[in-house]
N, C-alpha and C. Protein backbone atom coordinates (compact mmCIF):
# COMPACT_ATOMS: atom_id res chain seq x y z
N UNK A 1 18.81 44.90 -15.96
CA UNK A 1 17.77 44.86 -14.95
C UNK A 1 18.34 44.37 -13.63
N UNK A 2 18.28 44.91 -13.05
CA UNK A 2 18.78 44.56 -11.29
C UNK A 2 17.97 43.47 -10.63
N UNK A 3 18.14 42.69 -9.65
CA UNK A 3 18.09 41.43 -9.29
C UNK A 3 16.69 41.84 -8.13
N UNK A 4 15.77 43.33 -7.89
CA UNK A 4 14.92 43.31 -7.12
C UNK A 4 13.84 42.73 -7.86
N UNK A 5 12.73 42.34 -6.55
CA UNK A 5 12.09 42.51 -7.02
C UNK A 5 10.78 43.38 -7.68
N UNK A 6 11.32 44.48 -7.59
CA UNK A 6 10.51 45.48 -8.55
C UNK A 6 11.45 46.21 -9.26
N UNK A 7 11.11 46.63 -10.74
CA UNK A 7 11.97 48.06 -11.21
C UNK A 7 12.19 49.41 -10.24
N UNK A 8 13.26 49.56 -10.22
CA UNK A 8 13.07 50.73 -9.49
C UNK A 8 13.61 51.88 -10.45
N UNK A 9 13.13 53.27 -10.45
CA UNK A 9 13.13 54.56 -11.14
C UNK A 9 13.66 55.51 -9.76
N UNK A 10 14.80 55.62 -10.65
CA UNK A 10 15.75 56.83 -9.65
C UNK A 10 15.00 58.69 -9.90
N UNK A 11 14.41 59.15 -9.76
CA UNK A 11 13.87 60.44 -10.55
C UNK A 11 14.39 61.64 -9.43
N UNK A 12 15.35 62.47 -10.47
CA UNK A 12 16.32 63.72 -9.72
C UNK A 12 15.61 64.64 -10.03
N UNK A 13 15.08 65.80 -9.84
CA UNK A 13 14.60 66.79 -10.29
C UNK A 13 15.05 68.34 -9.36
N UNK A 14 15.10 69.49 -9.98
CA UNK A 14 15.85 70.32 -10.71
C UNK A 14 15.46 71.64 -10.36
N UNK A 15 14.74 72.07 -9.25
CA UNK A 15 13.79 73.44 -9.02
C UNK A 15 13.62 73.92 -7.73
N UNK A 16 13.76 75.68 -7.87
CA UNK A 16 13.68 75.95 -6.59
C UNK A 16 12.06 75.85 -6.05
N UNK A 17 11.21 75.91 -7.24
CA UNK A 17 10.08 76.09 -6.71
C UNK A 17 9.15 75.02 -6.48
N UNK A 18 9.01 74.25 -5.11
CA UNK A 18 7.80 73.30 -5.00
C UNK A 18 6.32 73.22 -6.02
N UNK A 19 6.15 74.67 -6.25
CA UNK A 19 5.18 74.45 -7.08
C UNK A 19 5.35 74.60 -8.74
N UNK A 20 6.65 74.25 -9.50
CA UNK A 20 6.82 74.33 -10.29
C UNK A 20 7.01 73.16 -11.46
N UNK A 21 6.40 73.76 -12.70
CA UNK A 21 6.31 72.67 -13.64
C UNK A 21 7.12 71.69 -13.69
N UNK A 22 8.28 71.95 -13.46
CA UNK A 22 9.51 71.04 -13.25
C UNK A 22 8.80 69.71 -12.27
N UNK A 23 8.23 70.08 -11.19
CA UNK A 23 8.12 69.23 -10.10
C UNK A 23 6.91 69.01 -9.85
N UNK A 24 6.21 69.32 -11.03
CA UNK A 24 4.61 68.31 -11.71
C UNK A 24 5.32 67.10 -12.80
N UNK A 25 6.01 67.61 -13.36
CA UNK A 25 6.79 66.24 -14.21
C UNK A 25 6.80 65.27 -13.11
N UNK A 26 8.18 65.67 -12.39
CA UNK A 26 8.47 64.71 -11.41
C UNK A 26 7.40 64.08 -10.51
N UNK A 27 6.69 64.52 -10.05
CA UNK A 27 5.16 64.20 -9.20
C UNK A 27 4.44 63.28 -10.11
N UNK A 28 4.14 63.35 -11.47
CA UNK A 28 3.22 62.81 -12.92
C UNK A 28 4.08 61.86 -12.82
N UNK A 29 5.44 61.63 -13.05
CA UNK A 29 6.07 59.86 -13.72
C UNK A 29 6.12 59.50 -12.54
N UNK A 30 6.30 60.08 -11.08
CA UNK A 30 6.85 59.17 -10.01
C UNK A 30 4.92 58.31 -9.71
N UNK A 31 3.95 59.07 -9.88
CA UNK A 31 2.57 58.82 -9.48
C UNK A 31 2.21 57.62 -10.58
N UNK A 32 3.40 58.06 -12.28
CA UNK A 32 2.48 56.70 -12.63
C UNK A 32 3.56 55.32 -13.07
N UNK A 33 4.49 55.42 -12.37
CA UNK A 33 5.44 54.23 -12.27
C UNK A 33 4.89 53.50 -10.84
N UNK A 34 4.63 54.81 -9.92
CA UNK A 34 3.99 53.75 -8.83
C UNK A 34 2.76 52.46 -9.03
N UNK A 35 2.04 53.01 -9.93
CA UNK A 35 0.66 53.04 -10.46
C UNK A 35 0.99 51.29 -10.75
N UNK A 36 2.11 51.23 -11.32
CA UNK A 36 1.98 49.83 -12.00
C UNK A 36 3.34 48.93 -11.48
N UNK A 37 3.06 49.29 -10.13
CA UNK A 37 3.73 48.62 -8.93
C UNK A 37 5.68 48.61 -8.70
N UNK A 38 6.17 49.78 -9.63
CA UNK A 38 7.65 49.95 -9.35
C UNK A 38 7.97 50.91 -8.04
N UNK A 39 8.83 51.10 -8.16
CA UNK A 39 9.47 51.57 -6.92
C UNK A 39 9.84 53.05 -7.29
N UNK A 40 9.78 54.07 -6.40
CA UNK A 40 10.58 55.00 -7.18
C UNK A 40 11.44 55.86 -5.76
N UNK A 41 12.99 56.30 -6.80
CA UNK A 41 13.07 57.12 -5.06
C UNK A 41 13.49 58.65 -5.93
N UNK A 42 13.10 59.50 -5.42
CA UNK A 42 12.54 61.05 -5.60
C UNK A 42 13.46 61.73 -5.29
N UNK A 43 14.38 62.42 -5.51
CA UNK A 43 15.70 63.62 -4.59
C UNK A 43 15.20 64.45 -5.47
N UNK A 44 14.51 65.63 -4.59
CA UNK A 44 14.22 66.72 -5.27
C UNK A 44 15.82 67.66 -4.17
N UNK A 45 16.20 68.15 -5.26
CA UNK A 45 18.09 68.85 -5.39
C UNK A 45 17.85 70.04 -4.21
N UNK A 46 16.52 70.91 -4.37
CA UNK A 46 16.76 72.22 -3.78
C UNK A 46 15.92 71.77 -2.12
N UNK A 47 15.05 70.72 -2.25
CA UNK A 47 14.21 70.23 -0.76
C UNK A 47 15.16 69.79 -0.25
N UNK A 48 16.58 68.88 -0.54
CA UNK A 48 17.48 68.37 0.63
C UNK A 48 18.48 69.22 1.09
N UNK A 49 17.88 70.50 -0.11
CA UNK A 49 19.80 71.05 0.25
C UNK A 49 21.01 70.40 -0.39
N UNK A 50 21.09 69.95 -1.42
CA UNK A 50 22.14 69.48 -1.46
C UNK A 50 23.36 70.61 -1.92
N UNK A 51 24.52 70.15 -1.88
CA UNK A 51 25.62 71.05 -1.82
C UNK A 51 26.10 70.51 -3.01
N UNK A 52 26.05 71.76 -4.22
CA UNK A 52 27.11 70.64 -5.46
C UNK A 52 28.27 71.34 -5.87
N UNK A 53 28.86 71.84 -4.57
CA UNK A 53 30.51 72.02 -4.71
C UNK A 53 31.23 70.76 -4.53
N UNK A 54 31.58 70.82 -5.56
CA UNK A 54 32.83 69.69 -5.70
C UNK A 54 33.95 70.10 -4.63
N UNK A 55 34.51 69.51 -3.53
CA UNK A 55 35.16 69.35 -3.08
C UNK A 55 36.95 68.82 -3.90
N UNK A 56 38.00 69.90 -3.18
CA UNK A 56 39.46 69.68 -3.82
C UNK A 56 39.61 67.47 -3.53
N UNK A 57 39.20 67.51 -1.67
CA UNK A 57 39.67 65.98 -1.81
C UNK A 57 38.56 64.85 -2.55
N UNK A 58 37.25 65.40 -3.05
CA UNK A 58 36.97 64.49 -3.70
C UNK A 58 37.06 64.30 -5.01
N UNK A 59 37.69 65.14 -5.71
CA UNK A 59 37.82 64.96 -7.16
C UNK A 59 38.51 63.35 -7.41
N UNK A 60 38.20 62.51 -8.42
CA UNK A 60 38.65 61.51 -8.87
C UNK A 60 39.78 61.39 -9.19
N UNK A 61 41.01 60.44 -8.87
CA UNK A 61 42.03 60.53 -9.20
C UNK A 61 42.60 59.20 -9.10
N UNK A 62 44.20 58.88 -9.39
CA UNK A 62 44.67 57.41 -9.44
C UNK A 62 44.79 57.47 -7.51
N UNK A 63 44.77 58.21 -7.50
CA UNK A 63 45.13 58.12 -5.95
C UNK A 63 43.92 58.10 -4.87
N UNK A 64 42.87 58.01 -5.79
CA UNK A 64 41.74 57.63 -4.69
C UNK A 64 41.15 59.43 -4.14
N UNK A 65 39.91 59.27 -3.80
CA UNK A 65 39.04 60.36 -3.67
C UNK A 65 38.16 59.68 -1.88
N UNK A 66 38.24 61.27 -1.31
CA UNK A 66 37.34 61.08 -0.25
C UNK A 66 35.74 60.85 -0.90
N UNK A 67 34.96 59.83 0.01
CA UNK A 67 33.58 60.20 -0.33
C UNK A 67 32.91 60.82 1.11
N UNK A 68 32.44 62.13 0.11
CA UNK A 68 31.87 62.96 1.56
C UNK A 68 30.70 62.31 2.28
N UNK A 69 30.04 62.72 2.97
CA UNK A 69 28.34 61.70 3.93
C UNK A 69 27.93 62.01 3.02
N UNK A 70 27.54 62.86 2.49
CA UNK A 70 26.46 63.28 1.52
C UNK A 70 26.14 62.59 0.53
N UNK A 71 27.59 62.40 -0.40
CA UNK A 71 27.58 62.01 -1.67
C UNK A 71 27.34 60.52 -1.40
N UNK A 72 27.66 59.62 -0.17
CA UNK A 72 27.23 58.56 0.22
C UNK A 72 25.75 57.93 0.43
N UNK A 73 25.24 58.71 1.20
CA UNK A 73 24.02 59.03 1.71
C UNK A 73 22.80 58.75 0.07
N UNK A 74 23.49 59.55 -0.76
CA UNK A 74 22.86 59.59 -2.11
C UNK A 74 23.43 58.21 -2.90
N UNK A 75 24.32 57.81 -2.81
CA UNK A 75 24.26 56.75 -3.50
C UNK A 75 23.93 55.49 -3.26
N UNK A 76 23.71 55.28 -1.69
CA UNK A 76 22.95 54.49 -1.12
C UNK A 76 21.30 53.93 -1.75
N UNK A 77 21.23 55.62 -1.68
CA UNK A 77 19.60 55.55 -2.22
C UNK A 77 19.01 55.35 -3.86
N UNK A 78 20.15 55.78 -4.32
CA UNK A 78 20.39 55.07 -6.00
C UNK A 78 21.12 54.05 -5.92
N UNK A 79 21.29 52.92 -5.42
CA UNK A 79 21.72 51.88 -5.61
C UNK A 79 20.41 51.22 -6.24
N UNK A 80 20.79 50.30 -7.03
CA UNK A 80 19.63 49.60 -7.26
C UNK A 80 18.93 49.76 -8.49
N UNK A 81 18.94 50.95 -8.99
CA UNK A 81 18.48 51.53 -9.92
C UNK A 81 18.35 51.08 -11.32
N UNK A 82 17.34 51.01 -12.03
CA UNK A 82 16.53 50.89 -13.37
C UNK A 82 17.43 51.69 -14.33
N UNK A 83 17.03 52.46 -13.87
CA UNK A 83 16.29 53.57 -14.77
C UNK A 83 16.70 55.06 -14.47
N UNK A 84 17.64 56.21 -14.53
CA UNK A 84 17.84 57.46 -13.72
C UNK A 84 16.81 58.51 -14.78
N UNK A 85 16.25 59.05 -13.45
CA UNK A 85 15.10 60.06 -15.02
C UNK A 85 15.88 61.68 -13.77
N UNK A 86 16.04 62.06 -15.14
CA UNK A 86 16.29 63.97 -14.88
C UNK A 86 15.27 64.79 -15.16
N UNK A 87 15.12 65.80 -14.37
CA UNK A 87 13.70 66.46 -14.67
C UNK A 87 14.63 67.86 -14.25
N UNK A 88 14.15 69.14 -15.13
CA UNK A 88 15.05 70.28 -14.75
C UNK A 88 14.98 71.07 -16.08
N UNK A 89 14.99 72.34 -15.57
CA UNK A 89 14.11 73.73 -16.63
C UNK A 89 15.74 74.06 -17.44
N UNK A 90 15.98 74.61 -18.54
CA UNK A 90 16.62 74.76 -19.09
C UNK A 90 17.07 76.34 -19.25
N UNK A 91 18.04 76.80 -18.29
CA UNK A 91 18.52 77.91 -17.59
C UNK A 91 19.04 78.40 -18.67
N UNK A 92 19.17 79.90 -20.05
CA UNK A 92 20.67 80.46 -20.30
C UNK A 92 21.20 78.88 -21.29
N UNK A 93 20.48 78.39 -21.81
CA UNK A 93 21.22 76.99 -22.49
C UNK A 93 21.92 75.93 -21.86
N UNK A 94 21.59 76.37 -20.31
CA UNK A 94 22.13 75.17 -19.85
C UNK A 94 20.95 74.50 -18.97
N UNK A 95 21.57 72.91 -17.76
CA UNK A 95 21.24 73.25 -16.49
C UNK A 95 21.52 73.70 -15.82
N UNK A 96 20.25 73.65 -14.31
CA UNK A 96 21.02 74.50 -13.24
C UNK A 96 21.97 74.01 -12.81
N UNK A 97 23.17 74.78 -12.04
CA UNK A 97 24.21 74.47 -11.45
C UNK A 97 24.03 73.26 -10.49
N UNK A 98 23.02 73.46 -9.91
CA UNK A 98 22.95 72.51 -8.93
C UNK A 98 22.64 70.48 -9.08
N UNK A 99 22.02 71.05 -10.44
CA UNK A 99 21.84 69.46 -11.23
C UNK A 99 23.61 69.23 -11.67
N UNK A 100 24.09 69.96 -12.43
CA UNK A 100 25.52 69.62 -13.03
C UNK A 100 26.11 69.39 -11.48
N UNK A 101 26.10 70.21 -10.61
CA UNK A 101 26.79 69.69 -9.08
C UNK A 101 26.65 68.14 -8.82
N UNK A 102 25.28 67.56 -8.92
CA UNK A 102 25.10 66.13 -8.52
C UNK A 102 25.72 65.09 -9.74
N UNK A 103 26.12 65.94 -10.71
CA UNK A 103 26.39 65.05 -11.81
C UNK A 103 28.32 64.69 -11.27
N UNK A 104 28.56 65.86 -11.04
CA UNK A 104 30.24 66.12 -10.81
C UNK A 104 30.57 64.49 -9.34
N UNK A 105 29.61 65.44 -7.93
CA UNK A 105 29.80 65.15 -7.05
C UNK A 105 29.33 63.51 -6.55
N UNK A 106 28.14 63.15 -7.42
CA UNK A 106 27.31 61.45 -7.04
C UNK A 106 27.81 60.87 -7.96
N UNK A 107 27.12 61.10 -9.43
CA UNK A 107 27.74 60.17 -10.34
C UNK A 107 29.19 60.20 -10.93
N UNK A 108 29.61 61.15 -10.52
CA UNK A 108 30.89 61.23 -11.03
C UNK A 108 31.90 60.26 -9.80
N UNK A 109 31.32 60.12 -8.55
CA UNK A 109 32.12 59.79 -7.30
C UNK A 109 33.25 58.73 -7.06
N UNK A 110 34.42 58.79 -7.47
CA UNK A 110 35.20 58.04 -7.62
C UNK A 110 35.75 57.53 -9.00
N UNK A 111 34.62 57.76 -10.20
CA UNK A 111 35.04 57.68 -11.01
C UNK A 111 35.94 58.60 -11.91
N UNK A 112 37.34 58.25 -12.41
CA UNK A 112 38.21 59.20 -12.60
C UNK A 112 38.04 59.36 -14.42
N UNK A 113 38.56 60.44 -15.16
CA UNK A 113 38.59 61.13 -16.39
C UNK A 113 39.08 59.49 -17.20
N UNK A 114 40.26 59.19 -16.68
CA UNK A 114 40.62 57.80 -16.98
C UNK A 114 39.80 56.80 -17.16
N UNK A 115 38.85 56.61 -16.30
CA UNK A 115 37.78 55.62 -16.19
C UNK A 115 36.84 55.94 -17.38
N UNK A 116 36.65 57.26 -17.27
CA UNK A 116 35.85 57.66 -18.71
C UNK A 116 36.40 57.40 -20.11
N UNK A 117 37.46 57.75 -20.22
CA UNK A 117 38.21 57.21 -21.76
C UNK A 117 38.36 56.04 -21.75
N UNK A 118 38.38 55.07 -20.84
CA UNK A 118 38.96 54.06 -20.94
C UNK A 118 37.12 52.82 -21.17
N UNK A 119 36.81 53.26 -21.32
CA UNK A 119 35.01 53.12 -21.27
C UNK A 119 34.76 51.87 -20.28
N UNK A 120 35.22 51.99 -19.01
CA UNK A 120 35.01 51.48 -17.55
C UNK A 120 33.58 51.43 -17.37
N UNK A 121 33.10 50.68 -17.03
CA UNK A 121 31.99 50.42 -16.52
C UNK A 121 31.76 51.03 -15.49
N UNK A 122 30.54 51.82 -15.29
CA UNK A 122 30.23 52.65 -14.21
C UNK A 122 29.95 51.85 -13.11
N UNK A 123 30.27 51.90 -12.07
CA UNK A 123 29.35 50.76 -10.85
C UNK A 123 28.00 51.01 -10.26
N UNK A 124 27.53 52.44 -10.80
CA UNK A 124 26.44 52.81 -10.58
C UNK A 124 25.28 52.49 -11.61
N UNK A 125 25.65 52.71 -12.70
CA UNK A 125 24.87 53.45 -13.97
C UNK A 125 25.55 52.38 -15.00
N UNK A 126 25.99 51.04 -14.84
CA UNK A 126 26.77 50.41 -16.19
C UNK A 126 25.22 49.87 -16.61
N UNK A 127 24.63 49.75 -17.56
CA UNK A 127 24.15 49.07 -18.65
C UNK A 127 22.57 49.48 -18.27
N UNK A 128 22.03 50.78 -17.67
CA UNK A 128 20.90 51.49 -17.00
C UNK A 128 20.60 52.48 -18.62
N UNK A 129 18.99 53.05 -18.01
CA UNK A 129 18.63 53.45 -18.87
C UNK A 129 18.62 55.02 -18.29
N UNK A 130 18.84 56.24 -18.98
CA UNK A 130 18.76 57.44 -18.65
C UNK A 130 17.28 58.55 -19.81
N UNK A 131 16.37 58.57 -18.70
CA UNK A 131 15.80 59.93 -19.44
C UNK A 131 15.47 60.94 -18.92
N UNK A 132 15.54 61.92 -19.49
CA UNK A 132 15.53 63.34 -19.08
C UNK A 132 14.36 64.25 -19.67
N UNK A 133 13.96 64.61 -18.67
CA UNK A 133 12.68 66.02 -19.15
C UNK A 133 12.99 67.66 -19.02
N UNK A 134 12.91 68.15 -19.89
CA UNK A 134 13.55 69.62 -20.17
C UNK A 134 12.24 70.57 -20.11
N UNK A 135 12.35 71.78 -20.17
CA UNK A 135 11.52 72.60 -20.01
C UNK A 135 12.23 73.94 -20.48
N UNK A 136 11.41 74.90 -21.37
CA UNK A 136 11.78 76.02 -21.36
C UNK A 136 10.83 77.06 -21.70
N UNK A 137 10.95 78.82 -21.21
CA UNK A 137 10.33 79.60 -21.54
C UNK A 137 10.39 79.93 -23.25
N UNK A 138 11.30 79.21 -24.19
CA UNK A 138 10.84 79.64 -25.30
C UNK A 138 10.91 78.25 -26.18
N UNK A 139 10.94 78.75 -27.41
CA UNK A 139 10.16 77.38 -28.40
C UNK A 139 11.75 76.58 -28.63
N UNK A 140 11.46 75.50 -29.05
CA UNK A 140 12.24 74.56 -29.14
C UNK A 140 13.59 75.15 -30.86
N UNK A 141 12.54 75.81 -31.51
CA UNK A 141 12.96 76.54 -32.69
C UNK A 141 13.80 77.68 -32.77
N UNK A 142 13.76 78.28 -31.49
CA UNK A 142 14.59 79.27 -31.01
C UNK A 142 15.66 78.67 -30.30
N UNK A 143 15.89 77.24 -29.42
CA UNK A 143 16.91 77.21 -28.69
C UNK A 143 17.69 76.14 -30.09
N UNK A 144 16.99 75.89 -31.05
CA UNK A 144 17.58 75.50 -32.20
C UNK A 144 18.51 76.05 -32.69
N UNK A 145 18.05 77.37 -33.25
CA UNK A 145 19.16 78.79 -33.95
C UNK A 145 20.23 78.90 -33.60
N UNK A 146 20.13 78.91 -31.30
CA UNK A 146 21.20 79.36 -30.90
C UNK A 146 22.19 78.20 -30.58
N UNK A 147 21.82 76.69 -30.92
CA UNK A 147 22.40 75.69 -30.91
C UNK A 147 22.81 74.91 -29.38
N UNK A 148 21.60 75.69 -28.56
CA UNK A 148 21.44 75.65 -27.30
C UNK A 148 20.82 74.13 -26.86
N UNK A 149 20.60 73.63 -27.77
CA UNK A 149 19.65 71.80 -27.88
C UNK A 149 20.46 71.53 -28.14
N UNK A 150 21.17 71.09 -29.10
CA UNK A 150 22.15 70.34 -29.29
C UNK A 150 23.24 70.21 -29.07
N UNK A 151 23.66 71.29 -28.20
CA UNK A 151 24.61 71.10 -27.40
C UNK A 151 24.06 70.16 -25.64
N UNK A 152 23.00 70.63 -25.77
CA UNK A 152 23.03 70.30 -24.09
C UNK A 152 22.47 68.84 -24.55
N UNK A 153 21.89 68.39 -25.60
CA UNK A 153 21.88 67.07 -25.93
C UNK A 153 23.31 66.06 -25.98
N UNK A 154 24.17 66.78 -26.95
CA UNK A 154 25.63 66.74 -26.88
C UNK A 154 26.30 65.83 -25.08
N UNK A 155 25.93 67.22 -24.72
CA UNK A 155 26.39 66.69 -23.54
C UNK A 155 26.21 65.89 -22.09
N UNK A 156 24.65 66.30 -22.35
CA UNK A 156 23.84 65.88 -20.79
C UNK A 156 23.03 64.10 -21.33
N UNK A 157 23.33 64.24 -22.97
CA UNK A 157 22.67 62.86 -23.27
C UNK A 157 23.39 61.72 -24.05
N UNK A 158 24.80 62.20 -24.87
CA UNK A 158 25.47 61.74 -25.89
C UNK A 158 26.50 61.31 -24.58
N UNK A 159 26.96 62.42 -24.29
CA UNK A 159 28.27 62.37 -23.18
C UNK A 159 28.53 61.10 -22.16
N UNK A 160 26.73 61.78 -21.39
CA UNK A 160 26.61 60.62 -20.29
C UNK A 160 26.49 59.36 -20.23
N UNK A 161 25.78 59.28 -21.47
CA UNK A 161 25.61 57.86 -22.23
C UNK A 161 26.99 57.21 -22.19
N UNK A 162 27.65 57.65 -22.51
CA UNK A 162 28.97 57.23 -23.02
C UNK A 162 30.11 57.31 -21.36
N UNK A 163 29.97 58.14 -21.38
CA UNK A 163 31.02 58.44 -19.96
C UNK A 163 30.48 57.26 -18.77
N UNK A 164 29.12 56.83 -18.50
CA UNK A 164 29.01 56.35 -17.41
C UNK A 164 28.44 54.68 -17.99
N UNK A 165 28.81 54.85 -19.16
CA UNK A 165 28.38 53.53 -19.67
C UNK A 165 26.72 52.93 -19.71
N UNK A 166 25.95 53.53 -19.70
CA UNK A 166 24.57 53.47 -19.78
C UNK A 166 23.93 52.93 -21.10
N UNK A 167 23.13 52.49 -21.12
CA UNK A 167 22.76 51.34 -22.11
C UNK A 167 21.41 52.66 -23.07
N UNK A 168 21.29 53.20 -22.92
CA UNK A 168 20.65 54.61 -23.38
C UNK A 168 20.43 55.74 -22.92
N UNK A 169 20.01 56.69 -23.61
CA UNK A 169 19.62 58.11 -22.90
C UNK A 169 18.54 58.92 -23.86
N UNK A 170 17.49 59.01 -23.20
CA UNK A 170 16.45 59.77 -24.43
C UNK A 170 15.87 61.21 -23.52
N UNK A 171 15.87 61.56 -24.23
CA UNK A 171 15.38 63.03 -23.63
C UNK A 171 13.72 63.34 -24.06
N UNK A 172 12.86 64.46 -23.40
CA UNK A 172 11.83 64.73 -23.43
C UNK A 172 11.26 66.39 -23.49
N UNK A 173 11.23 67.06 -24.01
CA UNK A 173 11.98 68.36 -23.73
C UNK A 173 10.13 69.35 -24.26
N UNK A 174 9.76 69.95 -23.09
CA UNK A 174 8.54 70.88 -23.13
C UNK A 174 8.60 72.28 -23.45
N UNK A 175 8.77 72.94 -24.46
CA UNK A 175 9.09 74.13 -24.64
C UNK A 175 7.67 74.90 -24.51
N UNK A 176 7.92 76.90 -24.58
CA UNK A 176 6.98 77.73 -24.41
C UNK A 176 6.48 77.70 -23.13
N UNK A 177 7.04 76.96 -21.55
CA UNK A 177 6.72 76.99 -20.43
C UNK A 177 6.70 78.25 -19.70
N UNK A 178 5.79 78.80 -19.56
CA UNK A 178 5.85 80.19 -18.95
C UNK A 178 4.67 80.91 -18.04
N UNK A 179 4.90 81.67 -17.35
CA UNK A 179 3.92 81.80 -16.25
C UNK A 179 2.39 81.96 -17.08
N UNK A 180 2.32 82.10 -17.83
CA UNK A 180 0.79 82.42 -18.29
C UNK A 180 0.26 81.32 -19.14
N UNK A 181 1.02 80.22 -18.92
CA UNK A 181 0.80 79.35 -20.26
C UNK A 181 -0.80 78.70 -20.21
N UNK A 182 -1.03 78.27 -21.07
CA UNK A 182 -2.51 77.87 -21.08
C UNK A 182 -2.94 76.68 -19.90
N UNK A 183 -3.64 76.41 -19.20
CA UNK A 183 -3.74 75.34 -18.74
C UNK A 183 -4.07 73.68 -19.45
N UNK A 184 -4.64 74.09 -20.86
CA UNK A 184 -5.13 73.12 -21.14
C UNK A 184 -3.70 72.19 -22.06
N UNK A 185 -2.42 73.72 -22.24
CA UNK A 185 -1.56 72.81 -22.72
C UNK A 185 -0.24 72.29 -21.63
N UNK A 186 -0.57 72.81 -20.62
CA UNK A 186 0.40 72.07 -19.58
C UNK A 186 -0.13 70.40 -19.46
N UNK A 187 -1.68 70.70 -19.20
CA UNK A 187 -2.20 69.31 -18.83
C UNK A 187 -1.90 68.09 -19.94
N UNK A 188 -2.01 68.70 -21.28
CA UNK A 188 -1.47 67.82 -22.45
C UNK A 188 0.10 67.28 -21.83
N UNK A 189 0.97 68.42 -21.73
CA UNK A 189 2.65 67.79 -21.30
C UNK A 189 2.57 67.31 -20.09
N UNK A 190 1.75 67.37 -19.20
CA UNK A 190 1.70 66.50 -18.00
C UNK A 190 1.08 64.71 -18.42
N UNK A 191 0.18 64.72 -19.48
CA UNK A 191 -0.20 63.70 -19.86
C UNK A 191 1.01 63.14 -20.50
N UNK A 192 1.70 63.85 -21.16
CA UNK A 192 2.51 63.17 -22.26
C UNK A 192 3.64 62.56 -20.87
N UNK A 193 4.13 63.32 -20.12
CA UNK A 193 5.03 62.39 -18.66
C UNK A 193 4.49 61.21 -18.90
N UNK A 194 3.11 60.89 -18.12
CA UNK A 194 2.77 60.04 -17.99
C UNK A 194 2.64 58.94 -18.88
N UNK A 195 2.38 59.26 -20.11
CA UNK A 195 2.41 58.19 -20.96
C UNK A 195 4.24 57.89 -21.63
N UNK A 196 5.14 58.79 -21.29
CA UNK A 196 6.34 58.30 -21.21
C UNK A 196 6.84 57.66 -20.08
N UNK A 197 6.41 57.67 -18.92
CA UNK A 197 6.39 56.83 -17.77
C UNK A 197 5.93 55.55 -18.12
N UNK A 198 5.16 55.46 -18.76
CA UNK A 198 4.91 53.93 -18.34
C UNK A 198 4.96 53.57 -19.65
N UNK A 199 5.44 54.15 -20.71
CA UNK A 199 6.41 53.24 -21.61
C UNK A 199 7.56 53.03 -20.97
N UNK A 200 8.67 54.12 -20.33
CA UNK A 200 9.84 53.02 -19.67
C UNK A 200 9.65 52.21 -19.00
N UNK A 201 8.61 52.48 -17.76
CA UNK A 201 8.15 51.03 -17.14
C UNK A 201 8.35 49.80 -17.83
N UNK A 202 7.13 49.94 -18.79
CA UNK A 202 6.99 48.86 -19.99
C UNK A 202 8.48 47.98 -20.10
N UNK A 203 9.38 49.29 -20.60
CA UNK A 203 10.51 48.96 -21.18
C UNK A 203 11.43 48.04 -20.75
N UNK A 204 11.17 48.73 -19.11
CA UNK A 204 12.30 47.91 -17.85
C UNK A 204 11.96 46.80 -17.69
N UNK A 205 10.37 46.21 -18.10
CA UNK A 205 10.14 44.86 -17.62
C UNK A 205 10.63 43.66 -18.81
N UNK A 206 10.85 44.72 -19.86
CA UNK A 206 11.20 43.36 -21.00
C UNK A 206 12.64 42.33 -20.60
N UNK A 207 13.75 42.56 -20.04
CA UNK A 207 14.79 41.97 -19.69
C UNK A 207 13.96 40.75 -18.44
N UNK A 208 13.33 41.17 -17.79
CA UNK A 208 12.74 40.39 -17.39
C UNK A 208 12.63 39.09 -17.12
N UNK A 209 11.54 38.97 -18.29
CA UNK A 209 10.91 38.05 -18.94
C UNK A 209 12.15 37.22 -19.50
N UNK A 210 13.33 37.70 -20.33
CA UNK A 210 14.57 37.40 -20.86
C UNK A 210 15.11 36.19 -19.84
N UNK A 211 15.27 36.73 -18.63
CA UNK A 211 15.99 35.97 -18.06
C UNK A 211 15.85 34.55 -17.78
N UNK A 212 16.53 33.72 -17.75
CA UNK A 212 16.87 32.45 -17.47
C UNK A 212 16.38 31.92 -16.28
């Protein structure tokens, strides 16, 4: 737990479209972490523009890496951080490029392959909590078969956990999302955000109380 005084919830989210389910998630946990007085800061990926070409001089190395404005700019604003929540539709079995870009270019920033094996403490993300909300046009049973979940669990939740030293990672994952979907069962997975929102809330405040 970080030394503010409020939790703060980092929430990245993942879509070209302003009006898309993706960015009712994000809108639902950021509306009900506010609700019960945390902080939250919002980078929606495709509203800033961000650029997630990895740059040749910033790749991580023993020899030190440029940090571009950008990638600065962003870590400024995740300093501080609780809690990192991912929100982002599940492309072809993966994410979009542009989420894996911020993963390469912010959290990866300075930290080298070395730092990862060597299980270095992240200076961003050491002992933080990570959750992620998924979305897809087909059933969870189908991206089962093609082993398309458990890989991107594998990697976007087992990996990160581990690579950036994070004290957990749970995922949340809405399948059958599709332009015609019912309204009455979006509003159910928009409820269910919310009531996973403010269980991490919950969660972040227990260290709290802990302290000395």
């Amino acid at each position: 737990m970080s030394l503010r005084s409020r939790p703060k919830h980092s929430v990245i989210v993942c879509h070209p479209s302003k009006d898309s389910f993706t960015r009712a998630i994000a809108d639902r946990y950021a509306f009900a972490v506010r609700a019960v007085g945390h902080e939250v800061e919002l980078r929606d990926l495709y509203a800033i523009g961000f650029d997630p070409v990895l740059k040749d001089g910033e790749r991580p190395s023993t020899r030190g890496s440029d940090l571009a404005q950008d990638v600065g700019r962003e870590l400024e604003l995740l300093a501080g951080s609780d809690i990192f929540v991912l929100v982002y539709p599940i492309w072809f079995g993966m994410p979009p490029a542009m989420l894996k870009g911020y993963v390469d270019r912010v959290f990866g920033a300075g930290f080298s392959h070395r730092a990862v094996r060597e299980r270095m403490m992240h200076p961003l993300m050491n002992g933080k909590a990570l959750l992620s909300f998924t979305s897809s046009g087909s059933s969870r049973a189908w991206l089962d078969e093609q082993g398309a979940f458990e890989s991107l669990r594998n990697v976007f939740d087992t990996y990160m956990r581990h690579a950036f030293s994070l004290a957990s990672a749970r995922r949340v994952h809405f399948p059958n999302i599709v332009e015609h979907a019912k309204k009455s069962y979006i509003d159910q997975c928009l409820f269910d955000v919310e009531q996973e929102a403010r269980k991490a809330a919950a969660d972040l405040l227990v260290p709290m109380f802990d302290r000395k």
